[in-house]
Protein backbone atom coordinates (compact mmCIF):
# COMPACT_ATOMS: atom_id res chain seq x y z
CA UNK A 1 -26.72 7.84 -1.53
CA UNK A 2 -28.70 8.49 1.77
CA UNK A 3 -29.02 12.55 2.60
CA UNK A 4 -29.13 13.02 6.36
CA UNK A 5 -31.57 16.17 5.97
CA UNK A 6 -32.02 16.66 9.99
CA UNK A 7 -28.24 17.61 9.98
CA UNK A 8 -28.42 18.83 6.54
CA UNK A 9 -25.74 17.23 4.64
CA UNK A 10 -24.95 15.69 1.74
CA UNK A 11 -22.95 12.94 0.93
CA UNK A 12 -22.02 13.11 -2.51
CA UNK A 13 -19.96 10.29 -4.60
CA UNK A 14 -16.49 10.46 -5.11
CA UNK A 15 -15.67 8.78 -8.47
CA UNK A 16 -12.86 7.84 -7.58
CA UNK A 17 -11.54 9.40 -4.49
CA UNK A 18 -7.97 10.13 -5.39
CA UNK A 19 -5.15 8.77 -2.77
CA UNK A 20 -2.74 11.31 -1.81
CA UNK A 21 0.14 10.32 0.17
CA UNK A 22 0.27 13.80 2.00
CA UNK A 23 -1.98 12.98 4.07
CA UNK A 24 -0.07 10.02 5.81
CA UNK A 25 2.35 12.47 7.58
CA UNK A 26 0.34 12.99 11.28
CA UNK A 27 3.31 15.03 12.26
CA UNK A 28 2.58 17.67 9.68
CA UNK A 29 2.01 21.17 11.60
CA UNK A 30 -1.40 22.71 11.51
CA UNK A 31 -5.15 21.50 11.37
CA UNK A 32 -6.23 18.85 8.91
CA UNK A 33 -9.29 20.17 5.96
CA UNK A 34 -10.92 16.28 6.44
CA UNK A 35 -10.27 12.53 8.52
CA UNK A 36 -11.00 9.83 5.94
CA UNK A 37 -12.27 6.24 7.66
CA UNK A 38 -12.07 3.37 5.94
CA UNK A 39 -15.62 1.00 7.03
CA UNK A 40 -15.44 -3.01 6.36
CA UNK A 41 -18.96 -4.28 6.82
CA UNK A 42 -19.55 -8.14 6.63
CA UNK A 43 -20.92 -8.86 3.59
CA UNK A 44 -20.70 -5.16 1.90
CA UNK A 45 -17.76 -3.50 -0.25
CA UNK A 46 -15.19 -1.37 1.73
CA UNK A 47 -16.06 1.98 1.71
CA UNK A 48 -14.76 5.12 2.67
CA UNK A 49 -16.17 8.30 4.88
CA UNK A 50 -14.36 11.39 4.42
CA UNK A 51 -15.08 13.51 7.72
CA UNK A 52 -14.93 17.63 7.27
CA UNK A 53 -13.35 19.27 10.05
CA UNK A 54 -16.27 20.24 12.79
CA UNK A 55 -18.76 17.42 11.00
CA UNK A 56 -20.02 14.93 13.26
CA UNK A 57 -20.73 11.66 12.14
CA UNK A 58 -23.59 9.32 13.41
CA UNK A 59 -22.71 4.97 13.33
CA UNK A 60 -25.56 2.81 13.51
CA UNK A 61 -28.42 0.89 12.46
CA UNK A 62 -30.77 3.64 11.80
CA UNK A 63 -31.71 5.16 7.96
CA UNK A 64 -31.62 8.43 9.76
CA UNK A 65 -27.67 8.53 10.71
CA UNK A 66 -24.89 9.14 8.25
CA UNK A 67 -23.02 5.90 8.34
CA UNK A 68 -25.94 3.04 8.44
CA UNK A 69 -25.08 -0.33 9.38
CA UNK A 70 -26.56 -3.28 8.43
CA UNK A 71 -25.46 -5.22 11.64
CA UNK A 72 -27.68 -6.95 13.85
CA UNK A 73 -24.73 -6.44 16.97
CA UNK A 74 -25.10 -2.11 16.02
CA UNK A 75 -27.74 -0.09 18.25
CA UNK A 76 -29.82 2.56 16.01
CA UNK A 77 -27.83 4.89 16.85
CA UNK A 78 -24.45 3.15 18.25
CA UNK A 79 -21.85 5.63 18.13
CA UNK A 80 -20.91 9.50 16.99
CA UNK A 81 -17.63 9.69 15.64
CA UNK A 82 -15.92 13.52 15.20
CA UNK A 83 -12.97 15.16 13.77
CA UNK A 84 -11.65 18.51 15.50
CA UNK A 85 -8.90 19.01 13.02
CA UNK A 86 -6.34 16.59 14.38
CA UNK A 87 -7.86 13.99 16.08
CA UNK A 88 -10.75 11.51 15.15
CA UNK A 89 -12.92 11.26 18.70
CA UNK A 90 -15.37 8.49 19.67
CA UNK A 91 -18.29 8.84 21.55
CA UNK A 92 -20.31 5.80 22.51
CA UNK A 93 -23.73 6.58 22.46
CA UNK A 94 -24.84 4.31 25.39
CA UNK A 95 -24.81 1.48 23.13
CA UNK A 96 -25.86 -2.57 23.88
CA UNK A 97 -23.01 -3.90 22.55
CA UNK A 98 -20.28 -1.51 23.40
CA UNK A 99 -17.98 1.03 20.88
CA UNK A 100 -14.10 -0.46 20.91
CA UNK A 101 -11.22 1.29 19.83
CA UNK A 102 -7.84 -0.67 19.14
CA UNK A 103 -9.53 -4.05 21.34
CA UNK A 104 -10.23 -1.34 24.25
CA UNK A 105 -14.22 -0.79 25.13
CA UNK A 106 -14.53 3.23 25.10
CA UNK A 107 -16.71 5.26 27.73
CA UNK A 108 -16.93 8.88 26.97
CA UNK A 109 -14.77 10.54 24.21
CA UNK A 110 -11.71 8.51 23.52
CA UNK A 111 -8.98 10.11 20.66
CA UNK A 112 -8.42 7.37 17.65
CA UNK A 113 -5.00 8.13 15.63
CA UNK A 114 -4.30 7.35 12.27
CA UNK A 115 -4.33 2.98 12.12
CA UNK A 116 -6.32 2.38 14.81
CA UNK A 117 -9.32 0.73 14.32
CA UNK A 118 -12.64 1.21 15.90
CA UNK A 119 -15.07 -1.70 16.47
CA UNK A 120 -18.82 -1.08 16.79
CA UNK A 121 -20.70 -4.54 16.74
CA UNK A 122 -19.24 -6.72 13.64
CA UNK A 123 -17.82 -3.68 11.32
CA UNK A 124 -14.20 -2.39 11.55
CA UNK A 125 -13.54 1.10 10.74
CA UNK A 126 -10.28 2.22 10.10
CA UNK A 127 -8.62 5.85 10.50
CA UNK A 128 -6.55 5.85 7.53
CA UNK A 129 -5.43 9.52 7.45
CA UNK A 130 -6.08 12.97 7.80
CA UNK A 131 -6.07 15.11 4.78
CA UNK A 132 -5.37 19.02 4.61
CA UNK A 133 -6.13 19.64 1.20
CA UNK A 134 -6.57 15.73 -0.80
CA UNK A 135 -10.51 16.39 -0.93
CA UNK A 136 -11.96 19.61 -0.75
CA UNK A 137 -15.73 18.89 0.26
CA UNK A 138 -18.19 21.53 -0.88
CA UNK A 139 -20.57 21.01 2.50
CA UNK A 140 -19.80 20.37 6.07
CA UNK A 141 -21.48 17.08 5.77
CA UNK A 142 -19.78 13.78 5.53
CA UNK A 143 -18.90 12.32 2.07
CA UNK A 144 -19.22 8.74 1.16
CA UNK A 145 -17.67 6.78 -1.69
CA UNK A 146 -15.61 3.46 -2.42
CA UNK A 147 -12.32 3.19 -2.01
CA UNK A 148 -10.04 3.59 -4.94
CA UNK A 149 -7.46 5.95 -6.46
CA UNK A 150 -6.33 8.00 -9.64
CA UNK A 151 -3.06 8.23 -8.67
CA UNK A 152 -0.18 5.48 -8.18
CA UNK A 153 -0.99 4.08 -4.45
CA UNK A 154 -3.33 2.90 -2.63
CA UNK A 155 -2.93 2.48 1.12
CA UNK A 156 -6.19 1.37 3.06
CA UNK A 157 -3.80 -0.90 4.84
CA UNK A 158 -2.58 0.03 8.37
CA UNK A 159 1.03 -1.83 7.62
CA UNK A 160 1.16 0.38 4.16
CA UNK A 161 -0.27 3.27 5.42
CA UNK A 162 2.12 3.05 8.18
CA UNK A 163 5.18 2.40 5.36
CA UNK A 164 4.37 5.37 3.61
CA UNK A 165 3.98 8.04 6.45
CA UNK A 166 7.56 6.80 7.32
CA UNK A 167 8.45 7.59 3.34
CA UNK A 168 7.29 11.25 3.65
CA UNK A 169 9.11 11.55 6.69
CA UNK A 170 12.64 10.19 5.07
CA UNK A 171 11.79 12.43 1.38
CA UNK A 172 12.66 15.57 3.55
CA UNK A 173 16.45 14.53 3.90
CA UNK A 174 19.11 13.22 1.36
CA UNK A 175 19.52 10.02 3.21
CA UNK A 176 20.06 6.88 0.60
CA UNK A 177 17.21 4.77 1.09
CA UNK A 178 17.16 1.23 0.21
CA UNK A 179 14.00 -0.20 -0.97
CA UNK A 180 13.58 -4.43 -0.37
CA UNK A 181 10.32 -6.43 -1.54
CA UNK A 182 9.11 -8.95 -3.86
CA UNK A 183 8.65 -8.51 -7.57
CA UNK A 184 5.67 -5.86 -8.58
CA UNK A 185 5.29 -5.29 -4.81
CA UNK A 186 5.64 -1.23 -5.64
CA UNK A 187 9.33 -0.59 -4.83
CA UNK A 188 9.43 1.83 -7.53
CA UNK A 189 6.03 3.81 -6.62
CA UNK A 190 8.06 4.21 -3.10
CA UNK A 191 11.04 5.72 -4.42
CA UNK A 192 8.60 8.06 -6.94
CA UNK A 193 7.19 9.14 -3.96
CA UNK A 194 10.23 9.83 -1.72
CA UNK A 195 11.05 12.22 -5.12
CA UNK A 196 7.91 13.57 -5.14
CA UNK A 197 7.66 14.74 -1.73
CA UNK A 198 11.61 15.55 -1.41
CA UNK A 199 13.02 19.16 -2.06
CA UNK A 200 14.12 17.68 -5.38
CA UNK A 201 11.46 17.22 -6.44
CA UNK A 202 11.44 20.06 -9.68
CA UNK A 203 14.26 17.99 -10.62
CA UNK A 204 14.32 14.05 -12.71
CA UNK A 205 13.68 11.44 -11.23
CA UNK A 206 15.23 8.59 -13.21
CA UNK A 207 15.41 4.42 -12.90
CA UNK A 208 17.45 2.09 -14.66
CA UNK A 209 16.66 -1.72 -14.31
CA UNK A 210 20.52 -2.94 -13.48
CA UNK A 211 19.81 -6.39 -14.47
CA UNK A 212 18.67 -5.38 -17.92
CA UNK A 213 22.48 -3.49 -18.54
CA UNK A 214 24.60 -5.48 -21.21
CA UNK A 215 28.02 -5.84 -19.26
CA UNK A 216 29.59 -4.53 -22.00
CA UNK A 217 27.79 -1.20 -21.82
CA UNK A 218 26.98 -0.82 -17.72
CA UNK A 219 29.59 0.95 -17.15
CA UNK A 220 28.89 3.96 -20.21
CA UNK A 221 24.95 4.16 -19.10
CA UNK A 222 25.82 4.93 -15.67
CA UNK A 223 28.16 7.29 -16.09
CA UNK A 224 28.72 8.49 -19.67
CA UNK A 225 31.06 8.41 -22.03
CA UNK A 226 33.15 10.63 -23.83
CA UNK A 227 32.46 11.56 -28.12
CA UNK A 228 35.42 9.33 -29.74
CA UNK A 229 34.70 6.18 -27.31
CA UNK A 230 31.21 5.08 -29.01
CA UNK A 231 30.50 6.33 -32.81
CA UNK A 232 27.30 6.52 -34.68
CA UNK A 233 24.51 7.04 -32.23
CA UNK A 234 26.09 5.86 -28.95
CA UNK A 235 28.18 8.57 -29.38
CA UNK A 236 26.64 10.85 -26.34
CA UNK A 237 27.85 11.78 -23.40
CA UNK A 238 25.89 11.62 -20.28
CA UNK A 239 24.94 8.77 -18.43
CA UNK A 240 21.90 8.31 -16.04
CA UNK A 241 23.88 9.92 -12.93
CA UNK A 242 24.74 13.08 -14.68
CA UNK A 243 20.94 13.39 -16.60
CA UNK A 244 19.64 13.17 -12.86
CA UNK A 245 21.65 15.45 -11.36
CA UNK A 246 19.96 17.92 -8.70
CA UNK A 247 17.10 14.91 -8.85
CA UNK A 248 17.05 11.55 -7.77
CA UNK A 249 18.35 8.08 -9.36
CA UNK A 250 16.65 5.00 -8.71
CA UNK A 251 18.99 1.55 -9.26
CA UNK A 252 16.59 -1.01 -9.64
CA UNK A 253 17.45 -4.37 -8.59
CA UNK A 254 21.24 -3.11 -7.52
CA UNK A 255 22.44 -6.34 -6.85
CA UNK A 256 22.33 -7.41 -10.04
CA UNK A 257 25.69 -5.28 -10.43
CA UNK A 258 29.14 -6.84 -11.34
CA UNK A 259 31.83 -6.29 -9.05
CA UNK A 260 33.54 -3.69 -11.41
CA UNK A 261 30.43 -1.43 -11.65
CA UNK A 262 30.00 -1.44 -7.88
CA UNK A 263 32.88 -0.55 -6.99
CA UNK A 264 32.69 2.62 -9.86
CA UNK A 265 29.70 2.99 -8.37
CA UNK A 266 30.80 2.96 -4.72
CA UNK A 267 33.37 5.64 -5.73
CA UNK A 268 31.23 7.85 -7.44
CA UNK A 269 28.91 8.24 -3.95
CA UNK A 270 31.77 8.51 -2.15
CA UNK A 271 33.23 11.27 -4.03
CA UNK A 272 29.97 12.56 -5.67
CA UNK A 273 32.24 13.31 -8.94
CA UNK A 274 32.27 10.71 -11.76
CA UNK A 275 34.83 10.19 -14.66
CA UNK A 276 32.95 8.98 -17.93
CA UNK A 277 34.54 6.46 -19.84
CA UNK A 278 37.08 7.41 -22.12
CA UNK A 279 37.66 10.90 -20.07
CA UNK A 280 39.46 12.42 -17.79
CA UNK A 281 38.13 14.57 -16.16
CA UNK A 282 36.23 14.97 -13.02
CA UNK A 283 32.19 16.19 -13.20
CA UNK A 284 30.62 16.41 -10.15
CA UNK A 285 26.91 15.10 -9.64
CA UNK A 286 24.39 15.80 -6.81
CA UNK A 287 22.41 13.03 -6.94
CA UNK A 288 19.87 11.24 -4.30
CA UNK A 289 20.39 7.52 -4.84
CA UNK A 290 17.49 5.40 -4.05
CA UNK A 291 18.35 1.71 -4.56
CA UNK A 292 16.06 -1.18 -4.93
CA UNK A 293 16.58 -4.74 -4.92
CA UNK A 294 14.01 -8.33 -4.25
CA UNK A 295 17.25 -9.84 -3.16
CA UNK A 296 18.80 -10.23 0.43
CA UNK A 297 22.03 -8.03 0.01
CA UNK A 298 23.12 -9.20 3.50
CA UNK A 299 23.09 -12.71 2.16
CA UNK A 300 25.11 -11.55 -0.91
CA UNK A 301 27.58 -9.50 1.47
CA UNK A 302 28.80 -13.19 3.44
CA UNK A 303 28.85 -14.69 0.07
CA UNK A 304 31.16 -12.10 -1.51
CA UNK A 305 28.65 -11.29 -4.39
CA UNK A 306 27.98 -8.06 -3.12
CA UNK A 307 30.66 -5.05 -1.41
CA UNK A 308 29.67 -4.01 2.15
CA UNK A 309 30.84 -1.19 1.42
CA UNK A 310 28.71 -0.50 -1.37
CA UNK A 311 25.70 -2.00 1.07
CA UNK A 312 26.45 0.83 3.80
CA UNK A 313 26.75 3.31 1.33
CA UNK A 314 23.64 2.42 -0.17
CA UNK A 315 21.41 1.32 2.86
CA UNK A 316 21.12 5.05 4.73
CA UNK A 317 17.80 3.26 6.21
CA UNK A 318 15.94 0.82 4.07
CA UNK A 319 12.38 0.73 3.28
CA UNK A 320 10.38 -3.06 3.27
CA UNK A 321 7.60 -3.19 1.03
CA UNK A 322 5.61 -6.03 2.39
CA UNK A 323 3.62 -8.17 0.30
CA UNK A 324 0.34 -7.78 -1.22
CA UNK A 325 -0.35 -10.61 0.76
CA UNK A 326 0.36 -9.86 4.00
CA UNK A 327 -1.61 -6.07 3.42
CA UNK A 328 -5.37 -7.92 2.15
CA UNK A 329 -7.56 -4.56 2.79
CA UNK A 330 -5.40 -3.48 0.19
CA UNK A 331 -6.57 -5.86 -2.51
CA UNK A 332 -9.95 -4.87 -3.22
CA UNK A 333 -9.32 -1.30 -3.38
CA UNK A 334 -6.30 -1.73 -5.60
CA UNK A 335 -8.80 -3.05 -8.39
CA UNK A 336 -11.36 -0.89 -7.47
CA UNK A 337 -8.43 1.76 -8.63
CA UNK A 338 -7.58 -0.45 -11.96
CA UNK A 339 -11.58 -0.19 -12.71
CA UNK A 340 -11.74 3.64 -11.67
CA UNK A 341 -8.64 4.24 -14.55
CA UNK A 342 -10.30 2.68 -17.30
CA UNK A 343 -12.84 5.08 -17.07
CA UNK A 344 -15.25 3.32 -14.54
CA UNK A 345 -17.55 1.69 -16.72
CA UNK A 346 -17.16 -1.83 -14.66
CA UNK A 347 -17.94 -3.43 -11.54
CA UNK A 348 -17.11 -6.45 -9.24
CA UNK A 349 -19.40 -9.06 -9.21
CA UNK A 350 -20.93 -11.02 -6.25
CA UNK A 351 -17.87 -13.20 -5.24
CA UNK A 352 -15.18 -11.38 -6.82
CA UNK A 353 -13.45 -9.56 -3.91
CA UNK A 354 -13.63 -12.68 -1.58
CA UNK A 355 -11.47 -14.12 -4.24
CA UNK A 356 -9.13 -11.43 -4.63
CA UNK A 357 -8.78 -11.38 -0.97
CA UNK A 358 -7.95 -15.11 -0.55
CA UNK A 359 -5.85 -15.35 -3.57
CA UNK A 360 -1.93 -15.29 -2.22
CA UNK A 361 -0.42 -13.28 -5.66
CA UNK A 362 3.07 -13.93 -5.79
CA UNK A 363 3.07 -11.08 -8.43
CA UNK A 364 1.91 -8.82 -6.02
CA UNK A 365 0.44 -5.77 -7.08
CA UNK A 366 1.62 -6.09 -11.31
CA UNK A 367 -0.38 -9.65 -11.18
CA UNK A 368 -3.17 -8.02 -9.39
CA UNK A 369 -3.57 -5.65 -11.85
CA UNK A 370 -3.09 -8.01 -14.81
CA UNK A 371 -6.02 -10.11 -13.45
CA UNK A 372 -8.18 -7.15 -13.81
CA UNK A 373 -7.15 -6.00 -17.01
CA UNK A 374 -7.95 -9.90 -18.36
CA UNK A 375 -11.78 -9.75 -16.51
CA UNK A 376 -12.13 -6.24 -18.04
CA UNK A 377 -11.40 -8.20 -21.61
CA UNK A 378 -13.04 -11.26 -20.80
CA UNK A 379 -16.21 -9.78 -19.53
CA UNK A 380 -19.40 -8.84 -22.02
CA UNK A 381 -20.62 -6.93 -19.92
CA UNK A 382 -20.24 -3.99 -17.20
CA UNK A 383 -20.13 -6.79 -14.21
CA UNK A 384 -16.87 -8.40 -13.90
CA UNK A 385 -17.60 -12.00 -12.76
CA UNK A 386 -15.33 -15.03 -10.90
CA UNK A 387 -15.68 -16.90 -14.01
CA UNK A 388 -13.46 -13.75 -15.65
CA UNK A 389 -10.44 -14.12 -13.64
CA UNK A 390 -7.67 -15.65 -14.69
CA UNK A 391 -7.59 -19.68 -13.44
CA UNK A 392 -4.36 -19.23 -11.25
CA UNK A 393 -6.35 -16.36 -9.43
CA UNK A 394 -9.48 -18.87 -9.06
CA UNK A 395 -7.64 -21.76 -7.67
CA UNK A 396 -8.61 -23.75 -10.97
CA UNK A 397 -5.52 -23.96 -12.25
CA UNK A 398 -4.10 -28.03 -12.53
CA UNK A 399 -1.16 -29.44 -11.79
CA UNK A 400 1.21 -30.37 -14.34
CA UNK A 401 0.23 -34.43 -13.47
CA UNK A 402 -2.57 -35.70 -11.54
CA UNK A 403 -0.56 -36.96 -9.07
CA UNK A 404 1.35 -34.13 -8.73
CA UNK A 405 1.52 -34.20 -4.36
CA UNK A 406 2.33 -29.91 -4.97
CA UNK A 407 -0.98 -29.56 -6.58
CA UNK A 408 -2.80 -31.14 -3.82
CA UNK A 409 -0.99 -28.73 -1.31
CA UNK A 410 -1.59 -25.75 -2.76
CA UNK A 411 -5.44 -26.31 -2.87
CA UNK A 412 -5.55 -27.07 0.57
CA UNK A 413 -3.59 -24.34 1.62
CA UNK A 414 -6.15 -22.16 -0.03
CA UNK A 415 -8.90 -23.52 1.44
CA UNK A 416 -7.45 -23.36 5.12
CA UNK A 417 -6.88 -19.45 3.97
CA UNK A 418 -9.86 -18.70 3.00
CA UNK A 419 -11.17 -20.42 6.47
CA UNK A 420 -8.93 -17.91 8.36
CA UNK A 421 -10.00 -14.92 7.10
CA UNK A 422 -13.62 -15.70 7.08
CA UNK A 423 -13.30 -16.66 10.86
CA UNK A 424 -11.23 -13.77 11.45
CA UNK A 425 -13.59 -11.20 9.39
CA UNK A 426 -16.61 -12.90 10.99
CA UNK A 427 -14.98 -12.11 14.55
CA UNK A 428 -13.67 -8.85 14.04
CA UNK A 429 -10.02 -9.68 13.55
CA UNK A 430 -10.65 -11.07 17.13
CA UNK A 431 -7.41 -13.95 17.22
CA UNK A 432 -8.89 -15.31 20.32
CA UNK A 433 -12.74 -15.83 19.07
CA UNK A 434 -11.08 -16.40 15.52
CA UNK A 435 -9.22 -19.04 17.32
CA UNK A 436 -12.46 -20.37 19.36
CA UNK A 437 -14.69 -20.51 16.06
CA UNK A 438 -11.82 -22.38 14.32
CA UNK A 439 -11.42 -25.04 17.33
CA UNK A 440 -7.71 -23.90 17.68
CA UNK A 441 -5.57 -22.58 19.98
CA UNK A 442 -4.98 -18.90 19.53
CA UNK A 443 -1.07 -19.57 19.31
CA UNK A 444 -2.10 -21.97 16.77
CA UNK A 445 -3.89 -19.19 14.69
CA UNK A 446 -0.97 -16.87 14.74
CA UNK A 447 1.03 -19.47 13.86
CA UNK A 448 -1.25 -20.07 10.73
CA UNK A 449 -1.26 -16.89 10.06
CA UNK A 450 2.33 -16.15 9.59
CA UNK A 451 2.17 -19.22 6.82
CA UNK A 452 -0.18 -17.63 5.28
CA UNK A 453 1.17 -14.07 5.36
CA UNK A 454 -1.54 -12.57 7.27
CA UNK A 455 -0.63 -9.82 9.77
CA UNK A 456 -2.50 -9.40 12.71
CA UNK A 457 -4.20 -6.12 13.12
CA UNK A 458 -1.73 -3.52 14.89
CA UNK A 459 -2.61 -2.77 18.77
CA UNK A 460 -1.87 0.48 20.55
CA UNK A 461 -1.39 -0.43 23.68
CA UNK A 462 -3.69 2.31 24.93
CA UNK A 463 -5.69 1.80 28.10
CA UNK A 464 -8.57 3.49 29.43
């Protein structure tokens, strides 16, 4: 790790530097401890720079600055980037090549909010977040580590670091949230966190998987049962709403509900009392529902599978979790993270993140994190290698025939993928020199792009 002696700091290794969702709130009163920016260099791992308040932090090609750059478009000393405790500033440094925040060339100081993205020569640099108390640097210098996370999120991402600021925001009311997203996208990791920053949260936070209820016995989990309606060791008397009470209740995959339970269901937010089965009486619950579901209840509503009344009871505001797919700066630090939790003994290998990043995981983050587990038991030693991952995840899988057409589709889709992100790393997550490079039309990229679930980078708007 390079010591910047002139300015006399020391950037120390965070193993691992722990995600904290507190810091995605920017509307949080009072000054901010540390900026953390997130720095994608062609041809290096992502790293990140957490910035003390009052540190100043040199970008460039020099060994004598704090964030070196091996880019031959990067002046020796390109840019000085500051955080005053609420704001990240920019300061070009009279480069060659210019300093660019959010597609905008900067002169003097310009302010750079949480998402935007700063461009100085080929390397993107991110603002993820401001932190008031996530990491507690010892020096006023700037620390350095890669990206990765102890605790149950990652969000390098601007579209999920962008989801979960608005989750912190909706934990400080009571409002039913509905959560919609694929299968192992995190849908349950956002309602743990809308408990964990909520005013419930000393309270339980419970989840039952609604699809996994026996009909027969839906109704008694939910909300109890009286002693004399069950014997032998069903004979208990709370359900899930009633052992959550004061907390929050997550119903996982919601619409998997037959009519009879939602409309119990529907009564029991409506009233916020509950009658177990076999009783009479009336117990009153206080109970934040969070409901989650990979299906389109809107599409269930017109089809008369699911109540709208239930769905307007249930969907206060809903929450999309969008696919690891269409979030890719996600990817590499999400197995960084896996790596980091099994003590982190291993490493990726030359070639293993430009995988990762082209592979489309329809499992989202679970098969993400399977993959790694399987390299971490495949490997012999402490490099974890292409040749580790699971086939799907390589694109060597086969199809079931030979002349299967499906098999021949998917590997070209890959291969056009991996072509967009490679012309769109190469130009900066520039669409229109993307575009150029490729020999399309830049409508033609976008279009492309949406196929292949890749978002285009977020722009402020912000002029000079």
């Amino acid at each position: 790790m390079r010591t910047a002696s002139s300015r006399g700091y020391d950037a120390r290794t965070l193993d691992p530097l722990r995600t904290d969702t507190s810091v995605l709130d920017g509307s949080q009163p009072g000054s901010a401890t540390s900026a953390r920016l997130l720095v994608e260099e062609t041809g290096r791992p992502p790293r990140v720079v957490v910035v003390p308040i009052g540190a100043e932090v040199r970008v460039g090609r020099s060994a004598t600055v704090e964030v070196s750059l091996d880019d031959t478009r990067v002046s020796r000393e390109h840019a000085v980037i500051r955080f005053d405790g609420r704001s990240v500033l920019v300061r070009d440094e009279a480069s060659s090549n210019g300093t660019f925040v959010d597609g905008a060339r900067i002169t003097g100081t310009r302010a750079a909010e949480a998402g935007a993205v700063i461009m100085i020569g080929s390397t993107r640099i991110v603002v993820v977040a401001s932190s008031r108390d996530s990491v507690r640097p010892e020096t006023h210098g700037p620390v350095v580590g890669t990206v990765a996370s102890g605790s149950d999120v990652v969000a390098v991402d601007p579209a999920m670091v962008s989801l979960l600021a608005l989750v912190r925001r909706l934990a400080a009311s009571d409002l039913p949230v509905l959560v919609q997203g694929e299968t192992g996208s995190g849908k349950e990791v956002v309602a743990r966190l809308l408990h964990r920053h909520s005013r419930r949260a000393g309270r339980s936070f419970l989840g039952v998987n609604c699809a996994a209820l026996p009909e027969s016995l839906a109704e008694s989990e939910l909300f109890g049962h009286e002693r004399g309606s069950f014997t032998g060791a069903d004979a208990r008397k709370g359900g899930v709403f009633e052992r959550a009470d004061g907390g929050t209740l997550l119903l996982d995959e919601v619409g998997e509900l037959s009519p009879p339970n939602q409309a119990r269901l529907l009564r029991v937010l409506q009233e916020r009392t509950l009658t177990r089965v076999g009783g009479t009486r009336a117990v009153p619950v206080d109970v934040r529902v969070v409901a989650a579901t990979n299906r389109d209840l809107l599409v269930d509503v017109a089809k008369g599978r699911f109540r709208e009344d239930l769905y307007f009871r249930l969907n206060g505001v809903t929450v999309a979790v969008p696919p690891l797919r269409s979030r890719p700066r996600d990817i590499v630090p999400m197995a960084e993270r896996v790596l980091a939790e099994r003590g982190g003994g291993w490493h990726l290998g030359q070639g293993v993140a430009a995988v990762l990043q082209s592979y489309r995981w329809p499992g989202n983050v679970r098969e993400l994190r399977n993959a790694i587990e399987c390299a971490i038991a495949l490997a012999e030693g402490s490099e974890l290698r292409v040749e580790h991952l699971p086939p799907a995840v390589r694109g060597d899988a086969e199809p079931a025939t030979s002349d299967e057409p499906s098999g021949l589709r998917t590997k070209v889709d890959d291969l056009e993928r991996r072509s967009i992100l490679a012309a769109l790393d190469a130009a900066g997550w520039n669409q229109s020199r993307a575009a150029q490079n490729l020999g399309i039309s830049r409508r033609g990229l976008i279009y492309k792009m949406e196929r292949h679930g890749l978002k285009p980078r977020p722009v402020s708007g912000h002029g000079e």
